[in-house]
C-alpha atoms as a PDB file:
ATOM      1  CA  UNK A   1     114.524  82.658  50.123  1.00  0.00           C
ATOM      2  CA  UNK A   2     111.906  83.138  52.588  1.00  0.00           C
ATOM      3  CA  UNK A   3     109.100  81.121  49.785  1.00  0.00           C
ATOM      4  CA  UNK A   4     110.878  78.236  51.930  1.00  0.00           C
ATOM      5  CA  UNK A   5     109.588  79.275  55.286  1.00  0.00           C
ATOM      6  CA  UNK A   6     106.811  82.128  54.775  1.00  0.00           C
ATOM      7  CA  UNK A   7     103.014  81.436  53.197  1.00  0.00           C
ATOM      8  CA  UNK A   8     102.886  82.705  49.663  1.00  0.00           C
ATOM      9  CA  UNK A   9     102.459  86.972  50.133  1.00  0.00           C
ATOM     10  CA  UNK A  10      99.084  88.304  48.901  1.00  0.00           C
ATOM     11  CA  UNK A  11      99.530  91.784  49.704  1.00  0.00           C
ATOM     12  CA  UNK A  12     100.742  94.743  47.640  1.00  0.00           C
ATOM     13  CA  UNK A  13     103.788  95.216  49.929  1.00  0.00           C
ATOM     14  CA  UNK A  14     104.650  91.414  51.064  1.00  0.00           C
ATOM     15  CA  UNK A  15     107.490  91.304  48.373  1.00  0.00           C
ATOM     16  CA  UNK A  16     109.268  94.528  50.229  1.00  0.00           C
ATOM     17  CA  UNK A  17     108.920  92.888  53.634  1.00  0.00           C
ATOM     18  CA  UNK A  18     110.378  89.111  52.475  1.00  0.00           C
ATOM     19  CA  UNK A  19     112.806  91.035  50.437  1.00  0.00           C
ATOM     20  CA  UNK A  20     114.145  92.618  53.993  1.00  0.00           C
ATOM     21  CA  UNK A  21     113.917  89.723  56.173  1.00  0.00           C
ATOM     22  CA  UNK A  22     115.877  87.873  53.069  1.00  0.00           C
ATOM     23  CA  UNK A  23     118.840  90.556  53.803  1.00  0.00           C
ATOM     24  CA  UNK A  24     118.295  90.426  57.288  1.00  0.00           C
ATOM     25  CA  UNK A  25     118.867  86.515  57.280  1.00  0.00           C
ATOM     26  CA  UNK A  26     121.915  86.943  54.878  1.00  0.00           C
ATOM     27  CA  UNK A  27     123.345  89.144  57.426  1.00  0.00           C
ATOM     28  CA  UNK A  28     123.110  86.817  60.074  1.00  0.00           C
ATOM     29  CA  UNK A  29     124.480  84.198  58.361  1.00  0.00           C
ATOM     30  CA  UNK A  30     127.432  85.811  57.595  1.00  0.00           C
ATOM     31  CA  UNK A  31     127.906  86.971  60.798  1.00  0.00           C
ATOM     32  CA  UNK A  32     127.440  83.603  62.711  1.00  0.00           C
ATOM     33  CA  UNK A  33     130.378  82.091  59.612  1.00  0.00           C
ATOM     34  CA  UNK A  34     132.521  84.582  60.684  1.00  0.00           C
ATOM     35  CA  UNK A  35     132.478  85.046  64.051  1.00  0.00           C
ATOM     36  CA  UNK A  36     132.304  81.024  63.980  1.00  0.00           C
ATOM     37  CA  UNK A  37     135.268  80.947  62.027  1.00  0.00           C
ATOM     38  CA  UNK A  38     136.985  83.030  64.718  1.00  0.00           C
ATOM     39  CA  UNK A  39     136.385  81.171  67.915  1.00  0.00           C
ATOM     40  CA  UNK A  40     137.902  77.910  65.898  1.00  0.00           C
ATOM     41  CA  UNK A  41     140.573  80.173  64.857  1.00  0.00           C
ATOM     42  CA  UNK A  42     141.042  81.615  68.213  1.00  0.00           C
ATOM     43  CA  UNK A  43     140.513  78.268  70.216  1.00  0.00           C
ATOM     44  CA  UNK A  44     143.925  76.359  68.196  1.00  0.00           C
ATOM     45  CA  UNK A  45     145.822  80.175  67.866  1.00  0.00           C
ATOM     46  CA  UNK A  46     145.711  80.667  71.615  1.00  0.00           C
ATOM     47  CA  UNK A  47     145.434  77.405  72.799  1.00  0.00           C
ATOM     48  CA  UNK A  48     147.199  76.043  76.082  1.00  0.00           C
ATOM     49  CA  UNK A  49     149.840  73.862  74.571  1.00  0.00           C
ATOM     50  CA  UNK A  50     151.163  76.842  71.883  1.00  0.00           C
ATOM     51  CA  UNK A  51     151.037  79.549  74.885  1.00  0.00           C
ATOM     52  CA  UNK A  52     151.731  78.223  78.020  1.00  0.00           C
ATOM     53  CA  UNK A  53     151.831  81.119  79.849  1.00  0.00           C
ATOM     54  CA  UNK A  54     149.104  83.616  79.235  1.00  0.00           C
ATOM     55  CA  UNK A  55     149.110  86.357  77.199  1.00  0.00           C
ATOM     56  CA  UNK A  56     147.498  89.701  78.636  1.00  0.00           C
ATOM     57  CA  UNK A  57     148.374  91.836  75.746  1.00  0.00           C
ATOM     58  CA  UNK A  58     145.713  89.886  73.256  1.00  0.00           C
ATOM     59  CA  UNK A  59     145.858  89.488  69.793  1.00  0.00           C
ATOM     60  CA  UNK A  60     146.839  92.749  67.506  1.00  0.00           C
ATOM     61  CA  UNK A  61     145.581  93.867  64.696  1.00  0.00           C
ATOM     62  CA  UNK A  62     142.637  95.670  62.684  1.00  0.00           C
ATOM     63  CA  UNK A  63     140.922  93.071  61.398  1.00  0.00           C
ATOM     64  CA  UNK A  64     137.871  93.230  64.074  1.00  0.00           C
ATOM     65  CA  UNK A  65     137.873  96.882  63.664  1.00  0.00           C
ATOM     66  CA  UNK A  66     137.001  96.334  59.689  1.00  0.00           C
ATOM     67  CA  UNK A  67     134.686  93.244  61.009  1.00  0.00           C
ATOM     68  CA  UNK A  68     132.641  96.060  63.334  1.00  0.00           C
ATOM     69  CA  UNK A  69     132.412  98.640  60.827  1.00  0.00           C
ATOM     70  CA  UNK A  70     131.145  96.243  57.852  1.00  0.00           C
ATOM     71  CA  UNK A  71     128.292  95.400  60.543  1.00  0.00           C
ATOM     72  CA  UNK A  72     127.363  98.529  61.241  1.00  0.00           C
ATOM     73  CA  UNK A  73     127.457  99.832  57.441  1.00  0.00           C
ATOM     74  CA  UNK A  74     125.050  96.424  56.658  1.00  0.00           C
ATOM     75  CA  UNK A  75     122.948  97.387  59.731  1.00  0.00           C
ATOM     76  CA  UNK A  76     122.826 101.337  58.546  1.00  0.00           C
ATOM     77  CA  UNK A  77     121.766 100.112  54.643  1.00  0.00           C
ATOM     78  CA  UNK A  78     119.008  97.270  56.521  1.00  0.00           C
ATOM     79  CA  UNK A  79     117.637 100.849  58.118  1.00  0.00           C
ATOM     80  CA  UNK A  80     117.779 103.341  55.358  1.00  0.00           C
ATOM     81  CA  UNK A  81     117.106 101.181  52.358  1.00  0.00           C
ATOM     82  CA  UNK A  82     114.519  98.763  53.949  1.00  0.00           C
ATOM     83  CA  UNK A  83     113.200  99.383  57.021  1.00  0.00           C
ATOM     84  CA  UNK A  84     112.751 103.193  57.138  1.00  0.00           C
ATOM     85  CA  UNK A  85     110.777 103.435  53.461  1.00  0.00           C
ATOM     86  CA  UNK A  86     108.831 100.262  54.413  1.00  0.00           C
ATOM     87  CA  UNK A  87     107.278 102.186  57.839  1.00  0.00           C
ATOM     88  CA  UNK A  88     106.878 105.176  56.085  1.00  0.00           C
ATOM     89  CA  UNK A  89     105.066 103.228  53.565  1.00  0.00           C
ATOM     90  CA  UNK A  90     103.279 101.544  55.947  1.00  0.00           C
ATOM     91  CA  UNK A  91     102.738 104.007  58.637  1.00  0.00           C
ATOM     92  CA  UNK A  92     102.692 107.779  56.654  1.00  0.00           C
ATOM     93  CA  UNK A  93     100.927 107.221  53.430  1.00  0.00           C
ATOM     94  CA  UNK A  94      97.540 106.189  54.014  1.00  0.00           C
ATOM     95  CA  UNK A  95      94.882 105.640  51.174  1.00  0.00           C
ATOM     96  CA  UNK A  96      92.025 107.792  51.574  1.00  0.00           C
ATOM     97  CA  UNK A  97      89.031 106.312  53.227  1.00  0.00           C
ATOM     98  CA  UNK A  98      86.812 107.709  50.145  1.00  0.00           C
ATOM     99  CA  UNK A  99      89.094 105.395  47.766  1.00  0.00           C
ATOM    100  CA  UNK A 100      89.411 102.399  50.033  1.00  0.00           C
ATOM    101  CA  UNK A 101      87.272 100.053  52.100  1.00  0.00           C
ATOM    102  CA  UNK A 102      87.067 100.496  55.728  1.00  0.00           C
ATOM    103  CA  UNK A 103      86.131  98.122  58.217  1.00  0.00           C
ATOM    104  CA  UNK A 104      86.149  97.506  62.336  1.00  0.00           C
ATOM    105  CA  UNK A 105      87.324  94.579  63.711  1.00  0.00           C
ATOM    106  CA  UNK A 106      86.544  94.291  67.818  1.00  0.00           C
ATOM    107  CA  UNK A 107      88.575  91.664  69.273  1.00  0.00           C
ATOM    108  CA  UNK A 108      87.222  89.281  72.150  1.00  0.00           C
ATOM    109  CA  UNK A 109      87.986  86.128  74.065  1.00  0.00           C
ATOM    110  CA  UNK A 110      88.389  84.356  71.366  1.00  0.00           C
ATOM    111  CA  UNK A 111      86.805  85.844  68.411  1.00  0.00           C
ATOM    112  CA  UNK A 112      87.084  88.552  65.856  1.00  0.00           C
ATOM    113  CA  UNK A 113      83.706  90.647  65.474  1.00  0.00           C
ATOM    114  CA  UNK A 114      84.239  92.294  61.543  1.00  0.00           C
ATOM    115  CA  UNK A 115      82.176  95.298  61.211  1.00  0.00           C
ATOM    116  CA  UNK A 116      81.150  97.334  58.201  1.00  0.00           C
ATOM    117  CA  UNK A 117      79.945 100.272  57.590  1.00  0.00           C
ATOM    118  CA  UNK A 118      76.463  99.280  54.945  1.00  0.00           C
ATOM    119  CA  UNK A 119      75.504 101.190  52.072  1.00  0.00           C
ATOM    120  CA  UNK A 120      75.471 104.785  53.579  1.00  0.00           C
ATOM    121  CA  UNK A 121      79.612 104.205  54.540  1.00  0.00           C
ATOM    122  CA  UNK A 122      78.685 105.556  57.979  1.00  0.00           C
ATOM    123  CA  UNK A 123      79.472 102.912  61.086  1.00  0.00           C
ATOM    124  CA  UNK A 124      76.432 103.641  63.166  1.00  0.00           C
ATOM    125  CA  UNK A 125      76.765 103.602  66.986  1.00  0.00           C
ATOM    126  CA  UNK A 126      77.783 101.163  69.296  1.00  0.00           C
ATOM    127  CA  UNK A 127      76.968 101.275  72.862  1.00  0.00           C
ATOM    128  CA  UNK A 128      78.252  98.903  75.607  1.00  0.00           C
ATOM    129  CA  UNK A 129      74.920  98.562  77.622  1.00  0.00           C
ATOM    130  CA  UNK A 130      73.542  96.702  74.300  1.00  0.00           C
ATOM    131  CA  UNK A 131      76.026  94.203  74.410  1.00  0.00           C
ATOM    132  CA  UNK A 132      74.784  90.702  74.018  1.00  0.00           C
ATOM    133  CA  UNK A 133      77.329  87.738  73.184  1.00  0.00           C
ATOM    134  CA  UNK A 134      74.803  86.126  71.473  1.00  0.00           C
ATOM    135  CA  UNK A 135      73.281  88.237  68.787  1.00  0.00           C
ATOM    136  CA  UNK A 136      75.279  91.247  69.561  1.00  0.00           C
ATOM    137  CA  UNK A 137      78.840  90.781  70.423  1.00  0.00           C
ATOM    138  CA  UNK A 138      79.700  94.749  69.793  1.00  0.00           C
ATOM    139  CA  UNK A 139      76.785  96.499  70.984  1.00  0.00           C
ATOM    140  CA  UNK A 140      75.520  97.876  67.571  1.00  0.00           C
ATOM    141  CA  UNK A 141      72.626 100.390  68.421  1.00  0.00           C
ATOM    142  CA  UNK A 142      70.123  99.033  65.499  1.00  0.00           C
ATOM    143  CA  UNK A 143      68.132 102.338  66.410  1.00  0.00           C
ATOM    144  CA  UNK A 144      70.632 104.445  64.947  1.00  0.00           C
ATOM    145  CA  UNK A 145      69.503 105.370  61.948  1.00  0.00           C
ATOM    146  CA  UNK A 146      73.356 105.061  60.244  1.00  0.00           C
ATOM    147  CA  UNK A 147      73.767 101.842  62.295  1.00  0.00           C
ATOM    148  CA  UNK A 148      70.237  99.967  60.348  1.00  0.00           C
ATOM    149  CA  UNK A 149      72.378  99.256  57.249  1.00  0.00           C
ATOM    150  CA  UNK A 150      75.572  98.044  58.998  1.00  0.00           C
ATOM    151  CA  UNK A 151      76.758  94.669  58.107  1.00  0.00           C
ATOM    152  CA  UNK A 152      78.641  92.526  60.769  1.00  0.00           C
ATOM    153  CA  UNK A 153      80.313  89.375  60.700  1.00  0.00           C
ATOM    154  CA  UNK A 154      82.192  86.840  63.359  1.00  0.00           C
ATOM    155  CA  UNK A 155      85.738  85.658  62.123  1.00  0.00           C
ATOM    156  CA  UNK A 156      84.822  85.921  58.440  1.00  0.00           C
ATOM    157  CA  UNK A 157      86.026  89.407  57.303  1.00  0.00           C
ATOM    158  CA  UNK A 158      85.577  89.765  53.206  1.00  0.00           C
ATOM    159  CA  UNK A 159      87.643  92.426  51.230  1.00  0.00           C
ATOM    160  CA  UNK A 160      88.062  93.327  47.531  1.00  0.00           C
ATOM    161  CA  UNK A 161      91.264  92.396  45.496  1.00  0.00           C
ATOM    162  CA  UNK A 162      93.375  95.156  43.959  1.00  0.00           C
ATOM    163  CA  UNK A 163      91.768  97.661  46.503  1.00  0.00           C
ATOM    164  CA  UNK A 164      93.088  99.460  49.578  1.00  0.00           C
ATOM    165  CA  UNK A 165      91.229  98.103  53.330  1.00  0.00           C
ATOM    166  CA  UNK A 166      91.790 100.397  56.078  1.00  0.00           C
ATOM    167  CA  UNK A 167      90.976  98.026  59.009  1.00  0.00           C
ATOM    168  CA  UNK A 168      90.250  99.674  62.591  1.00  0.00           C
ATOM    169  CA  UNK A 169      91.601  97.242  65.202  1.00  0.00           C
ATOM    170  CA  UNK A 170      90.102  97.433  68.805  1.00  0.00           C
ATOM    171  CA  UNK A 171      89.803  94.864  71.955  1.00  0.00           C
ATOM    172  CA  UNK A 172      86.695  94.306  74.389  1.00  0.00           C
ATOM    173  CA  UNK A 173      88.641  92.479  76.633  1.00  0.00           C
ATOM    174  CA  UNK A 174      92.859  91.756  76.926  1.00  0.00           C
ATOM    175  CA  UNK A 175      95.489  92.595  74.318  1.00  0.00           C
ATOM    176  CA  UNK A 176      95.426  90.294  70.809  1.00  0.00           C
ATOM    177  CA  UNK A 177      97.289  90.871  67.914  1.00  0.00           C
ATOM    178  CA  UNK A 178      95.184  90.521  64.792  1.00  0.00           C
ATOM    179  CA  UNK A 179      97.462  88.840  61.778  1.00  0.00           C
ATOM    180  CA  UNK A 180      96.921  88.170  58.425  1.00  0.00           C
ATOM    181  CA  UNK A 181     100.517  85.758  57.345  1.00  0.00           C
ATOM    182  CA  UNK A 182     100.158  85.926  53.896  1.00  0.00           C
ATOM    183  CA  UNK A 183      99.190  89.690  53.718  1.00  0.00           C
ATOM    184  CA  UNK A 184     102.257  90.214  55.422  1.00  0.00           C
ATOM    185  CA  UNK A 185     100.282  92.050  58.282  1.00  0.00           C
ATOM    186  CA  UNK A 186     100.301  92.225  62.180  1.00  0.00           C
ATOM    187  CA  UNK A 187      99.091  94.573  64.529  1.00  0.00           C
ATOM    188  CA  UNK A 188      98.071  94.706  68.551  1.00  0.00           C
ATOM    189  CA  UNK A 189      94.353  94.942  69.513  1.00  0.00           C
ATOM    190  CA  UNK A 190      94.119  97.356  72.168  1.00  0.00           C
ATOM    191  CA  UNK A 191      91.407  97.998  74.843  1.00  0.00           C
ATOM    192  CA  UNK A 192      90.091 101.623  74.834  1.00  0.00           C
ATOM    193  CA  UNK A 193      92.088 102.141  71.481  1.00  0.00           C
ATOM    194  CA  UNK A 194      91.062 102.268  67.894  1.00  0.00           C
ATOM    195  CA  UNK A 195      94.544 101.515  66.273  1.00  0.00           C
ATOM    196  CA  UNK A 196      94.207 101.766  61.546  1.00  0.00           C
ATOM    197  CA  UNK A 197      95.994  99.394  59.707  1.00  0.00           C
ATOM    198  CA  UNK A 198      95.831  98.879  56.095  1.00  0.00           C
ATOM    199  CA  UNK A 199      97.094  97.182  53.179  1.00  0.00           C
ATOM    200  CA  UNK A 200      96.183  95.998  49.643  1.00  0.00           C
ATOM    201  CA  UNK A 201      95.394  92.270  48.683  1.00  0.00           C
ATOM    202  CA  UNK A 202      96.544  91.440  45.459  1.00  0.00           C
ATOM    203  CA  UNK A 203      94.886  88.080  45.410  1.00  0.00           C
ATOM    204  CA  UNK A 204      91.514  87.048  45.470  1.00  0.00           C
ATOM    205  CA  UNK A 205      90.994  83.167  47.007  1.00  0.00           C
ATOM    206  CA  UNK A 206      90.337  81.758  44.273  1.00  0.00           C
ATOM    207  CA  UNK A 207      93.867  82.712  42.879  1.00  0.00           C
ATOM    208  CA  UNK A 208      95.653  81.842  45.374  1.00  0.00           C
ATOM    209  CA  UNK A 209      94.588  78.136  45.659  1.00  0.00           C
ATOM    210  CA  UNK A 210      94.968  77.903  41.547  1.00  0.00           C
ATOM    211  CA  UNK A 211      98.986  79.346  42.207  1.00  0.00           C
ATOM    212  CA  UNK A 212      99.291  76.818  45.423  1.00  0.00           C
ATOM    213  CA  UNK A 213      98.012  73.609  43.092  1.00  0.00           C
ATOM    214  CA  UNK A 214     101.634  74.398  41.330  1.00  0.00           C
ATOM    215  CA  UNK A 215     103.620  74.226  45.079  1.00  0.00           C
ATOM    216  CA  UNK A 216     104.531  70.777  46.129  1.00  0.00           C
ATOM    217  CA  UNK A 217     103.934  71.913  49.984  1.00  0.00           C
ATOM    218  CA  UNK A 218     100.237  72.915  49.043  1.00  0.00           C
ATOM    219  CA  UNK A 219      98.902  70.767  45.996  1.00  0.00           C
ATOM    220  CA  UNK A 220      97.146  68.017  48.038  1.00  0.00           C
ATOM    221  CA  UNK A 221      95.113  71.291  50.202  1.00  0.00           C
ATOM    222  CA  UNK A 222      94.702  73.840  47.566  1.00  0.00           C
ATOM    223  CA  UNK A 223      90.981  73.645  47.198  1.00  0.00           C
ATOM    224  CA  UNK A 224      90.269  74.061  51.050  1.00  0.00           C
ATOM    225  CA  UNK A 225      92.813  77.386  50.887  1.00  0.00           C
ATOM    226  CA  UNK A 226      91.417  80.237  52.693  1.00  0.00           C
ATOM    227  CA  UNK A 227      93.879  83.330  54.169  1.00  0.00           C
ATOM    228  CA  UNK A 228      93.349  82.682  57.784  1.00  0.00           C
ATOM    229  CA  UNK A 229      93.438  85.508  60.452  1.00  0.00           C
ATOM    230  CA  UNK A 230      95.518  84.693  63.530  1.00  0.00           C
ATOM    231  CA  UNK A 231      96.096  85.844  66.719  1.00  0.00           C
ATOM    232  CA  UNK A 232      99.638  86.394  67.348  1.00  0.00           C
ATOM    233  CA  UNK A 233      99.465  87.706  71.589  1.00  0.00           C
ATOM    234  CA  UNK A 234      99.008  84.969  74.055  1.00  0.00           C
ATOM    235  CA  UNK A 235      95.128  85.997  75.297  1.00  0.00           C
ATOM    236  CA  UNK A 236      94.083  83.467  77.772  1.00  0.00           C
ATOM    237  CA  UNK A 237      93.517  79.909  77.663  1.00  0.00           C
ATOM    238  CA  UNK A 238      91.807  79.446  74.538  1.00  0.00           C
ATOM    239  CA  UNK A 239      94.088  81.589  72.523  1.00  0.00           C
ATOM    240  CA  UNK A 240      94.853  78.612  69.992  1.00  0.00           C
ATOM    241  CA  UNK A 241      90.927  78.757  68.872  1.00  0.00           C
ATOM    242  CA  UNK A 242      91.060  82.141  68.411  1.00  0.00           C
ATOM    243  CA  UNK A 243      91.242  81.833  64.174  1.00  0.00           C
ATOM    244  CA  UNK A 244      89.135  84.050  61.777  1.00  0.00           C
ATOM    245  CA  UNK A 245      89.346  83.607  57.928  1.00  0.00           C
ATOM    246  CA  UNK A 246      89.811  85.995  55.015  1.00  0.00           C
ATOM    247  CA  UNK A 247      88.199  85.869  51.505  1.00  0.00           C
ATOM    248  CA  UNK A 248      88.984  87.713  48.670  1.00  0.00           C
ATOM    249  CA  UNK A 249      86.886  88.702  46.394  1.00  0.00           C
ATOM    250  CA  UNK A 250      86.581  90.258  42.779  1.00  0.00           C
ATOM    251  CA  UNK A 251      85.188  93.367  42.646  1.00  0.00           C
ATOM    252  CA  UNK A 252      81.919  91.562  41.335  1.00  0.00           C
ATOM    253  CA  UNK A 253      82.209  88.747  43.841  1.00  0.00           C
ATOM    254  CA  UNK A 254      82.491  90.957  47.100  1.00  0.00           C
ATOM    255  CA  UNK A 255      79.415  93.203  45.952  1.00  0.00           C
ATOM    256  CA  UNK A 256      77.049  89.772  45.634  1.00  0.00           C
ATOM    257  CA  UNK A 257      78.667  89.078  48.879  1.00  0.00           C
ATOM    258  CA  UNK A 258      77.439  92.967  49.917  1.00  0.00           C
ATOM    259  CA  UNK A 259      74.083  92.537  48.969  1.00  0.00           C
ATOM    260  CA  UNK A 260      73.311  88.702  50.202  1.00  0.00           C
ATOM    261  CA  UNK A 261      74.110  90.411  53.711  1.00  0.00           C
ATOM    262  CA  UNK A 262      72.251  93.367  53.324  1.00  0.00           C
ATOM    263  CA  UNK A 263      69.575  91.548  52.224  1.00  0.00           C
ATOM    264  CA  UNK A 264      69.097  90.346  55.584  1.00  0.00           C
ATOM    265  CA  UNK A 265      68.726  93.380  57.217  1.00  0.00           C
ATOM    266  CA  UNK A 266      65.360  93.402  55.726  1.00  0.00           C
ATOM    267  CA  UNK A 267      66.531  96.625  53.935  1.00  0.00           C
ATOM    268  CA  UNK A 268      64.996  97.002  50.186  1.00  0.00           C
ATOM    269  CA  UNK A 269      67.690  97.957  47.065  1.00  0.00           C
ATOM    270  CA  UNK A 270      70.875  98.342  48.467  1.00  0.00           C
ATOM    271  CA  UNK A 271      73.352 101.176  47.000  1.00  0.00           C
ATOM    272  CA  UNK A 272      76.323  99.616  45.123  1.00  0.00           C
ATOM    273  CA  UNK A 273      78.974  99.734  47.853  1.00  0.00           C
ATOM    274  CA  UNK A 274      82.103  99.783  44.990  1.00  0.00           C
ATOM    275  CA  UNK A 275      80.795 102.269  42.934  1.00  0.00           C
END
């Protein structure tokens, strides 16, 4: 149901999430039937004409009682079956950084600085005083010796299909909210806070446009497809320009992409970063 209003999920665990919001709207919509269907059936049962003089004992009967406990059972199975593995999921089984790839991501008015680690895996330091908004947005101390080999990007982060990202979210400035639609993924950018998120993308770019030339919605924009990263908290008065993009890559794909970055860091024969 929610292939009507959702973009098409990428992500390892998108299907669990649509799958709960589909129960979640099924619930509602029974509810607001029922309870409709009650305040019609209410209105003409108790209506002036048929009780002229009111009625302070109310209507008898357990029907409401049976009404109340079939929500809460639906509400209790929404919990246990769907929402409770999904955060555990989500929340309590993290990959291992050794089998996944980890990246920062520094949020600022109105841009997403993507940050990776280079060909050692070590994220070399950052310090404030180096900031420049120009050429260096997050302060990266290039005199680090783990920091000469870091790659960084601005609103173009670039992952690996099939493979877990652990993605370190953190703010310069105010409070955004760093989301990915069709990976099925939101989560707040805080200042002074270094909040993991991860997830698994499932579809590399390329795919995706090829399975949205088959979707009515999509076929005339396939080609120009790219997974966009949003921000989803209100962060000042450009907020609405505040758009990144994702690209997924095949394993091959994203380590050409590795080594056409590295390459201008000046650095000689880089190490293979999926290997």
């Amino acid at each position: 149901m929610m292939d009507l209003f959702f973009p098409p999920g990428a992500s390892a665990h998108a299907a669990g999430i649509d799958r709960m919001v589909d129960w979640v709207h099924v619930l509602m919509l029974i509810l607001f039937i029922g309870w409709g269907a009650y305040f019609i059936y209410a209105v003409a049962r108790f209506r002036q004409g048929k009780n002229p003089k009111a009625n302070y004992k109310g209507a008898k009967g357990s029907a409401s009682k049976y009404a109340e406990i079939g929500v809460a059972v639906a509400e209790v199975i929404l919990l246990v079956g769907f929402s409770i593995p999904l955060w555990a999921d989500r929340v309590d089984e993290f990959p291992a950084e050794s089998d996944s790839v980890v990246v920062r991501v520094v949020a600022q008015q109105f841009a997403w600085n993507i940050w990776y680690p280079g060909a050692d895996g070590v994220f070399g330091n950052a310090d404030p005083s180096l900031v420049d908004e120009e050429t260096n947005p997050i302060g990266l101390d290039r005199s680090d010796e783990a920091a000469k080999d870091d790659i960084t990007t601005i609103n173009q982060l670039h992952l690996p299909v099939d493979k877990p990202a652990i993605i370190h979210l953190t703010s310069k400035d105010v409070i955004h909210s760093f989301n990915l639609p069709n990976m099925r993924i939101k989560q707040d950018a805080v200042p002074g806070l270094s909040i993991p998120m991860w997830f698994v993308p499932t579809k590399t770019t390329a795919e995706m446009r090829e399975e949205l030339k088959s979707k009515p919605r999509y076929a005339d924009t396939a080609d120009e497809f790219v997974y966009e990263i949003a921000c989803a908290q209100l962060c000042g008065n450009s907020h609405y320009s505040m758009r990144g993009f994702l690209t997924v890559h095949t394993p091959e794909e994203y380590q050409a992409w590795l080594d056409e970055e590295a390459s201008y860091l000046g650095g000689g024969e880089e190490e293979d970063f999926w290997n």
